[in-house]
Each structure stands twice: as structure tokens, then as C-alpha cells.
Protein backbone atom coordinates (compact mmCIF):
# COMPACT_ATOMS: atom_id res chain seq x y z
CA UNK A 1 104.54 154.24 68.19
CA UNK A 2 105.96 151.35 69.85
CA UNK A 3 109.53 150.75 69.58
CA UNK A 4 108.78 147.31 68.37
CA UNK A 5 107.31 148.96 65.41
CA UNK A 6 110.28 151.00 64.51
CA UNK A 7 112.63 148.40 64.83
CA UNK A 8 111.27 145.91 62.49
CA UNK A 9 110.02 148.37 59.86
CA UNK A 10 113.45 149.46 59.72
CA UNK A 11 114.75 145.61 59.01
CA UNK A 12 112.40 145.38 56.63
CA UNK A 13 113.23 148.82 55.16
CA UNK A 14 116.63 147.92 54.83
CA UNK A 15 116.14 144.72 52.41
CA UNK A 16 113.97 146.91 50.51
CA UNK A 17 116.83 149.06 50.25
CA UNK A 18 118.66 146.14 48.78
CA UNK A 19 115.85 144.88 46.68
CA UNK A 20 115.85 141.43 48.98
CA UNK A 21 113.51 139.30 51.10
CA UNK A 22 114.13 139.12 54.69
CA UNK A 23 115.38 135.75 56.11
CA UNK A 24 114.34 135.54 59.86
CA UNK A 25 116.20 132.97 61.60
CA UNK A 26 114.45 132.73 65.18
CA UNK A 27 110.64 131.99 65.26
CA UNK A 28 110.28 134.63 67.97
CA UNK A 29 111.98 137.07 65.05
CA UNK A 30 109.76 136.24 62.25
CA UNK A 31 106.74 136.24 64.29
CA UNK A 32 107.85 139.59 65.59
CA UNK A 33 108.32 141.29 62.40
CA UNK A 34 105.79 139.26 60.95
CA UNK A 35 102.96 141.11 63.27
CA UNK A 36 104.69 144.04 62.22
CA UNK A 37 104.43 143.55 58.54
CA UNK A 38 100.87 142.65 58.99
CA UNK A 39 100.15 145.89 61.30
CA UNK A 40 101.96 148.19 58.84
CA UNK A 41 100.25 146.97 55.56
CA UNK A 42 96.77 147.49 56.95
CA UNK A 43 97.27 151.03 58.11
CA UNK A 44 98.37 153.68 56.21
CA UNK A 45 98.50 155.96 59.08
CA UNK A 46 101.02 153.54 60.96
CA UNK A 47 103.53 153.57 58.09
CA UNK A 48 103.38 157.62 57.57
CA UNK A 49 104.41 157.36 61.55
CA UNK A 50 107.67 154.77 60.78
CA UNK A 51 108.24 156.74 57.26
CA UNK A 52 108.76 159.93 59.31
CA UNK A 53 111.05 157.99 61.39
CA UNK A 54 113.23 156.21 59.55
CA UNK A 55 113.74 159.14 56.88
CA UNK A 56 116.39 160.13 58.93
CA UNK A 57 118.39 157.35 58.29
CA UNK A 58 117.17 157.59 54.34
CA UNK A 59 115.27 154.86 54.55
CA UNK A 60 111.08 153.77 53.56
CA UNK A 61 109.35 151.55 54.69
CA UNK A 62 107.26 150.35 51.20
CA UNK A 63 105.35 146.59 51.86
CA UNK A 64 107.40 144.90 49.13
CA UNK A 65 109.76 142.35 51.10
CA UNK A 66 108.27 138.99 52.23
CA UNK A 67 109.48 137.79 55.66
CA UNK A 68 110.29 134.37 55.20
CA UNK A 69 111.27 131.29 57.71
CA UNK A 70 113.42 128.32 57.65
CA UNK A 71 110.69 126.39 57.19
CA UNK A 72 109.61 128.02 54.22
CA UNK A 73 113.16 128.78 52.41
CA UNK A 74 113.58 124.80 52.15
CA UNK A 75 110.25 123.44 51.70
CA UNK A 76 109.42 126.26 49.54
CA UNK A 77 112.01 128.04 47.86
CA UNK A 78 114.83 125.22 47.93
CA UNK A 79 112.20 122.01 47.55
CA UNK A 80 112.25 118.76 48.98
CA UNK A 81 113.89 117.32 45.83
CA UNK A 82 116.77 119.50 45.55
CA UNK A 83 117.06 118.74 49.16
CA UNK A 84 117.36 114.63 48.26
CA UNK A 85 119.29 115.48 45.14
CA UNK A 86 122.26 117.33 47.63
CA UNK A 87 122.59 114.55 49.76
CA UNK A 88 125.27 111.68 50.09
CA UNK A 89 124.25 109.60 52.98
CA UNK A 90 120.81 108.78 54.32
CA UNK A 91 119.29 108.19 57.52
CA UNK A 92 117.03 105.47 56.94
CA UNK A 93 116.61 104.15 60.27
CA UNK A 94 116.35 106.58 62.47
CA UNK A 95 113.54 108.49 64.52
CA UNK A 96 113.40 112.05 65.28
CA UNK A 97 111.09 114.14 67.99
CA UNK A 98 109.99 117.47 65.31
CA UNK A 99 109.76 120.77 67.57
CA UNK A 100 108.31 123.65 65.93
CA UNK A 101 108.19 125.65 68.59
CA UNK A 102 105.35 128.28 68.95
CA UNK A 103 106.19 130.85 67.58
CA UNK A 104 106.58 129.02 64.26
CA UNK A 105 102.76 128.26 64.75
CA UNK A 106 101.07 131.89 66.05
CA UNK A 107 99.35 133.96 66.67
CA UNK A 108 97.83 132.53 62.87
CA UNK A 109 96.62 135.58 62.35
CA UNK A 110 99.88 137.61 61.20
CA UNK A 111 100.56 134.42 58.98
CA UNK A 112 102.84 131.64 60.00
CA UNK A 113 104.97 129.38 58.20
CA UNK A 114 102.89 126.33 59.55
CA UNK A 115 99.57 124.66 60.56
CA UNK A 116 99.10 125.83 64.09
CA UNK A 117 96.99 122.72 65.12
CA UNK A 118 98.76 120.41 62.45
CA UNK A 119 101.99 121.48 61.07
CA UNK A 120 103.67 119.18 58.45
CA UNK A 121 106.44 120.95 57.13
CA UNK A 122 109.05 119.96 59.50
CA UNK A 123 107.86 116.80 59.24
CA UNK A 124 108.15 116.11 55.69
CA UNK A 125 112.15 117.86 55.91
CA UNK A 126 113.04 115.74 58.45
CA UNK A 127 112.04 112.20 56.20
CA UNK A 128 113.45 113.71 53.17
CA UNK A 129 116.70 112.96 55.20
CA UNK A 130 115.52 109.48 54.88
CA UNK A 131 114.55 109.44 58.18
CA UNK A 132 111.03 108.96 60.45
CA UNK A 133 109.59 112.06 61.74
CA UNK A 134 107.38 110.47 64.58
CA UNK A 135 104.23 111.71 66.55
CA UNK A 136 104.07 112.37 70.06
CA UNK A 137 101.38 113.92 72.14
CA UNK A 138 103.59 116.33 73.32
CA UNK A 139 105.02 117.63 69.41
CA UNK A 140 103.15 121.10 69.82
CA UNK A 141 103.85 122.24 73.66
CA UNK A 142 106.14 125.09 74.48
CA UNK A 143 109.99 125.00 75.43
CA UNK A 144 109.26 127.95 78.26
CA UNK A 145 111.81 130.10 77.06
CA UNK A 146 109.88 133.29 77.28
CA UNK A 147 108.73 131.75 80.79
CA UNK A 148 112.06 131.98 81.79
CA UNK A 149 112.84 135.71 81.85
CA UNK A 150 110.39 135.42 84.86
CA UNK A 151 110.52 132.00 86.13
CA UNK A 152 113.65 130.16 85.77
CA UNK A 153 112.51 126.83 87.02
CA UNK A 154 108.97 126.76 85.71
CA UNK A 155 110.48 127.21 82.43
CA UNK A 156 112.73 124.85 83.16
CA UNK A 157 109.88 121.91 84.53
CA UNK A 158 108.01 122.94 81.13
CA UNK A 159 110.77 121.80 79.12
CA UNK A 160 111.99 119.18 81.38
CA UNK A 161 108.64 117.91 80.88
CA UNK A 162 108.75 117.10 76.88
CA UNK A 163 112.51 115.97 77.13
CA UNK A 164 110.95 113.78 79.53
CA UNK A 165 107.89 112.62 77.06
CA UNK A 166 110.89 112.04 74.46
CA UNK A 167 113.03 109.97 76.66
CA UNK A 168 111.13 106.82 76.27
CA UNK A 169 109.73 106.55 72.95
CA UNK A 170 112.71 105.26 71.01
CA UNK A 171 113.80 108.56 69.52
CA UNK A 172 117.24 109.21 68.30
CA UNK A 173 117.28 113.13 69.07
CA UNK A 174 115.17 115.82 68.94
CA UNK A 175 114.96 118.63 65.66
CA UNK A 176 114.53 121.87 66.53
CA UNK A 177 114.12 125.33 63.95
CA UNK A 178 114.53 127.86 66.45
CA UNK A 179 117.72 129.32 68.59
CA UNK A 180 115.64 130.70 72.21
CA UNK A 181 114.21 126.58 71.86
CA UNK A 182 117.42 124.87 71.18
CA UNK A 183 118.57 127.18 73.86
CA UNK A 184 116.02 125.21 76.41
CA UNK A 185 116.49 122.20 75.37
CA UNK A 186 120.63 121.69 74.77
CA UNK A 187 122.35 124.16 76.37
CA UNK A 188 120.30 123.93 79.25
CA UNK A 189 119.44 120.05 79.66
CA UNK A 190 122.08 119.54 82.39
CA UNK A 191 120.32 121.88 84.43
CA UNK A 192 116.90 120.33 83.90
CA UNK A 193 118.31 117.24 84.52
CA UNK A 194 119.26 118.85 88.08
CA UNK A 195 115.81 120.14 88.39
CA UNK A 196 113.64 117.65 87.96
CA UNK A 197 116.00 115.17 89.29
CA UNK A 198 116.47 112.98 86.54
CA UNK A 199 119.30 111.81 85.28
CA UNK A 200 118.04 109.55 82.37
CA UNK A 201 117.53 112.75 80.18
CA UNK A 202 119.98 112.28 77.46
CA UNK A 203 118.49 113.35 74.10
CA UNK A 204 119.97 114.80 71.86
CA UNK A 205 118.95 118.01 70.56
CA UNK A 206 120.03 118.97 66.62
CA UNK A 207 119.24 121.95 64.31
CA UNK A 208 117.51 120.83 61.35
CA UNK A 209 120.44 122.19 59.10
CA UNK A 210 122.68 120.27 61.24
CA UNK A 211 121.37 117.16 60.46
CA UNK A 212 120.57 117.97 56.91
CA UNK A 213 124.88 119.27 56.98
CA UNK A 214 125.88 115.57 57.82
CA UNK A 215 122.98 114.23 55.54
CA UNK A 216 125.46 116.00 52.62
CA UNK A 217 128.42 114.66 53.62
CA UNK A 218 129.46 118.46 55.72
CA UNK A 219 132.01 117.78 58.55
CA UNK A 220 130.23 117.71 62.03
CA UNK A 221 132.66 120.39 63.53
CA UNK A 222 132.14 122.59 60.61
CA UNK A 223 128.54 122.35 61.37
CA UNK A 224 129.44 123.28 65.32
CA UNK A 225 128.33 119.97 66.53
CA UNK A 226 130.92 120.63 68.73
CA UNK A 227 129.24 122.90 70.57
CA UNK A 228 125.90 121.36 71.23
CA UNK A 229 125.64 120.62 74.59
CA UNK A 230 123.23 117.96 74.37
CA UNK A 231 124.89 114.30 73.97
CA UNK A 232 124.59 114.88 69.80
CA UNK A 233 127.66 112.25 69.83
CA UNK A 234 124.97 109.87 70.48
CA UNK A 235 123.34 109.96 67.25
CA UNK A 236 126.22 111.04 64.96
CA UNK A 237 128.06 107.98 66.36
CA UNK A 238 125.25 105.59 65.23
CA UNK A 239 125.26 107.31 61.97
CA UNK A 240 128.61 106.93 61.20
CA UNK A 241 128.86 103.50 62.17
CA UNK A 242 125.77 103.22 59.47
CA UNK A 243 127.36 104.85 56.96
CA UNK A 244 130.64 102.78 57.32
CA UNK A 245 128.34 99.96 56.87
């Protein structure tokens, strides 16, 4: 039984324990124990194998906790309105690059929180803000994170590469659901900026609950802002000047 197996069963066993859903806050997380989920509730055989194991720690692994994503905690169980009924300020006026990231969209067959070929859910969060959520060609190619345990810089051209689509096309900043993508694309911008020799890459790169934090009126270092390395001071700036307005 593959470790991968154990691991997640035992997550899963443990909000069982407690009678709770699990909350998965990394794509590459929820798809992970996602395609566990999926494995385990199709073969009975495969959870007598994890039982045995995890009965040491007086745990059982029973199928009755969902796995559930960002994605689907606030379009689902929150709900766009109580989302506009939280909020203080808007940002009307603005135009945001959505990322899902892959792992958000497959493999399909384990169940994702979105569309693979035309997610909408990120989307339709990001304009509740009051904002646009615009297309670009680019809105469902990878960051290269997982590219980057063997290839530094091709992972680093791959995401270069969409910053690069962004940079032009009028957006205020780019949302983002997942920590190994935000990762690529704000911590490590000053390095692709190096690499593909560019120095006009300035977007900045926000959580969605970052933006939907100063959408209710939540101090920006309390949201750790401050810590995004992308130029987030951009955007915030503009919006405060709005809101001032």
C-alpha cells in the first residue's frame, strides 16, 4: 500500500474522529486526498489494508467526511450573498487575472471543485468583490511548480510566461487559490524577472481571501500583505485612494 494511501486515509480518519469535513487548503492537497477518497470508497479491499493500519493509532477509516476546497467552502457553503452582505468597500473598477491552478481542475475523474475546460467559480468570487474577473488565453496553463523539483528554470520560463501574458492586458493583479502557485508566481517573480530578462514584470499576485479581507474592511497587515513579495502595494494603493474617494 502506498504511503500516499496511508497518509491521507489517516487525515481523513481523523475528522471522522471529530465528526468534521476536511478543509484542504492547497489544490495539490485536495487533489491528493481527493484520489485517495475516490480509491478507498471503490475498494473494499484497499480500506481493510489502511483499517489494519491505522488501528494502531485507534483510528477507521469509514467514507463519511467530504474533502472540500476553497472554492467550494465560499461559493458553496458560505454563498456569494453572504459574501456581498460582509463587505464594506467594493472594487468596482478593477480587473483581475483568475488562476485556478491545475490541480483545482484534475485529473476530473477523482472529482474537482471546478470545470476543467471551463471553470467559473473563481470567476464569479472574484466579481462578487465588485470587481471584473477577465479572460485571457492563458487563464488555464500551469505555474510549473511541480516542474520545479526537477527543473528550476523551466518551471520558472513556464510561469514567467503567463506573468508575461498578464503584463499587458490592463490587469490590476493576479488571484490565486493555491500556496505551491502563489509560491511561483510572488515569492519567486524577482527571480523570473532575472530569468527571462524582463524587468517590466510587476503584477501583483493576491490570495483570493486577501482581497476578499480588504473587501471587508480587514487591515492589510493582518491579512500578511506584508509579506507578499509581489508589488501588492500596487493595487492596495489604488484601492485606498478609491475608497477615500
Amino acid at each position: 500500500m502506498p504511503t500516499m494511501f496511508y497518509l491521507s486515509a489517516r487525515n481523513l480518519a481523523l475528522a471522522e474522529k471529530e465528526g468534521l469535513d476536511l478543509f484542504a487548503l492547497c489544490n495539490g492537497c485536495h487533489a491528493s486526498i481527493s484520489e485517495v477518497k475516490h480509491a478507498l470508497d471503490r475498494d473494499p479491499q484497499l480500506v481493510k489494508q489502511v483499517n489494519e493500519n491505522l488501528s494502531s493509532e485507534g483510528l477507521e477509516y469509514r467514507g463519511n467526511s467530504r474533502v472540500l476546497h476553497l472554492l467550494e467552502i465560499l461559493n458553496g457553503e458560505v454563498g456569494v450573498e453572504k459574501i456581498r452582505a460582509s463587505l464594506t468597500h467594493d472594487l468596482e473598477g478593477f480587473r483581475f487575472a483568475p488562476h485556478y491552478g491545475c490541480h483545482a481542475l484534475r485529473p476530473s475523474v477523482v472529482g474537482r471543485p471546478e470545470d476543467p475546460e471551463d471553470p467559473k467559480i473563481l470567476d464569479g468570487l472574484i466579481r462578487t468583490l465588485g470587481a471584473e474577473a477577465a479572460y485571457y488565453p492563458e487563464r488555464l496553463d500551469c505555474c510549473g511548480s511541480s516542474l520545479g523539483l526537477h527543473d528550476i528554470e523551466a518551471a520558472l520560463k513556464i510561469a514567467g510566461g503567463k506573468l508575461n501574458s498578464i503584463k499587458g492586458r490592463g490587469f490590476d493583479g493576479m488571484v490565486v487559490v493555491c500556496p505551491f502557485c502563489y509560491k511561483m508566481y510572488d515569492a519567486r517573480q524577482d527571480i523570473i524577472k532575472r530569468v527571462l530578462e524582463d524587468e517590466e514584470i510587476r503584477i501583483p499576485v493576491f490570495y483570493y481571501t486577501q482581497l476578499l479581507g480588504l473587501a471587508m474592511g480587514l487591515d492589510a497587515k493582518k491579512l500578511g500583505l506584508h509579506l507578499n513579495q509581489s508589488p501588492v502595494e500596487l493595487a492596495i494603493q489604488k484601492m485606498e485612494a478609491k475608497w477615500r474617494g
